[in-house]
Protein backbone atom coordinates (compact mmCIF):
# COMPACT_ATOMS: atom_id res chain seq x y z
CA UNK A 1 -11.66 18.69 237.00
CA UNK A 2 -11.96 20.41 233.71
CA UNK A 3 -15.01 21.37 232.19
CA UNK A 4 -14.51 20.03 228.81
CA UNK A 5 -13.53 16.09 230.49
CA UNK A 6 -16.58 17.02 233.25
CA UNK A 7 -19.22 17.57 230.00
CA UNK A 8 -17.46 14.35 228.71
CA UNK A 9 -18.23 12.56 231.65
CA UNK A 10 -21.51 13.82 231.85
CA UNK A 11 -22.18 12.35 227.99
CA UNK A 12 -21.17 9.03 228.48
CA UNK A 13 -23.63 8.67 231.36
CA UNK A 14 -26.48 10.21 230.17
CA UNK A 15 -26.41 13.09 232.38
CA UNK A 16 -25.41 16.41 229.90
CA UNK A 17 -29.01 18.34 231.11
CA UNK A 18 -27.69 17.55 234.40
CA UNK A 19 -23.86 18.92 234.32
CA UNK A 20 -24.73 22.11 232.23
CA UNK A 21 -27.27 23.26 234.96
CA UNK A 22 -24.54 22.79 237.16
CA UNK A 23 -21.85 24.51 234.80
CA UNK A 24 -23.85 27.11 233.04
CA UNK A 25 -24.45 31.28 233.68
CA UNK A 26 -25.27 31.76 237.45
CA UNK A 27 -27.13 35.21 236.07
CA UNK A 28 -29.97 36.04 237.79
CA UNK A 29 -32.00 39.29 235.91
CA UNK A 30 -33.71 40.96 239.22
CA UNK A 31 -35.97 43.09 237.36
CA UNK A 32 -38.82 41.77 237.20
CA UNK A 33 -38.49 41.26 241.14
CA UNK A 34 -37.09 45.14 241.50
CA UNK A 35 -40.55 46.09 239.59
CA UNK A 36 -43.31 44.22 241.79
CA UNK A 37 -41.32 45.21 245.26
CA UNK A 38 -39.36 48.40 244.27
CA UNK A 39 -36.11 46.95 245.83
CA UNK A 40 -33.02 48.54 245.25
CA UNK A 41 -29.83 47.32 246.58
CA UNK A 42 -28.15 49.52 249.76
CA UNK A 43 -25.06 49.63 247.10
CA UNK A 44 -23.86 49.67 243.36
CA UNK A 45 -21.56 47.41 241.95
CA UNK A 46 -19.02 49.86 241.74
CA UNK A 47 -19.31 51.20 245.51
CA UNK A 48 -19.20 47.54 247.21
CA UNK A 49 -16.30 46.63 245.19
CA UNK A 50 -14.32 49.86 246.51
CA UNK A 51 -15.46 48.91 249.63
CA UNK A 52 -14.17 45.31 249.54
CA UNK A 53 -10.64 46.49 247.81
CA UNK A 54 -10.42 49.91 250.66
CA UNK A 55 -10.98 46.74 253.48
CA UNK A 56 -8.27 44.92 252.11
CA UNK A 57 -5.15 46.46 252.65
């Protein structure tokens, strides 16, 4: 369905708080978590994605 007729949808029944939780950024900011545990991911970015793309051929 497309977003713009999906946020219409979600207007007419009262539920626009509802559909742009669902719709919105995904972003999660870990540093606050990285700080009180001193996590670090076992990769980068860059190195899983090279990873992924050397698997795939």
């Amino acid at each position: 369905m497309p977003l713009p007729l999906l946020r219409l949808a979600g207007a007419c029944i009262n539920q626009s708080a509802a559909i742009a939780r669902l719709t919105n950024s995904l972003e999660v900011d870990t540093a606050a978590f990285r700080g009180a545990t001193g996590w670090r991911p076992p990769f980068t970015l860059e190195g899983g994605l090279r990873g992924v793309t050397s698997n795939a051929g």
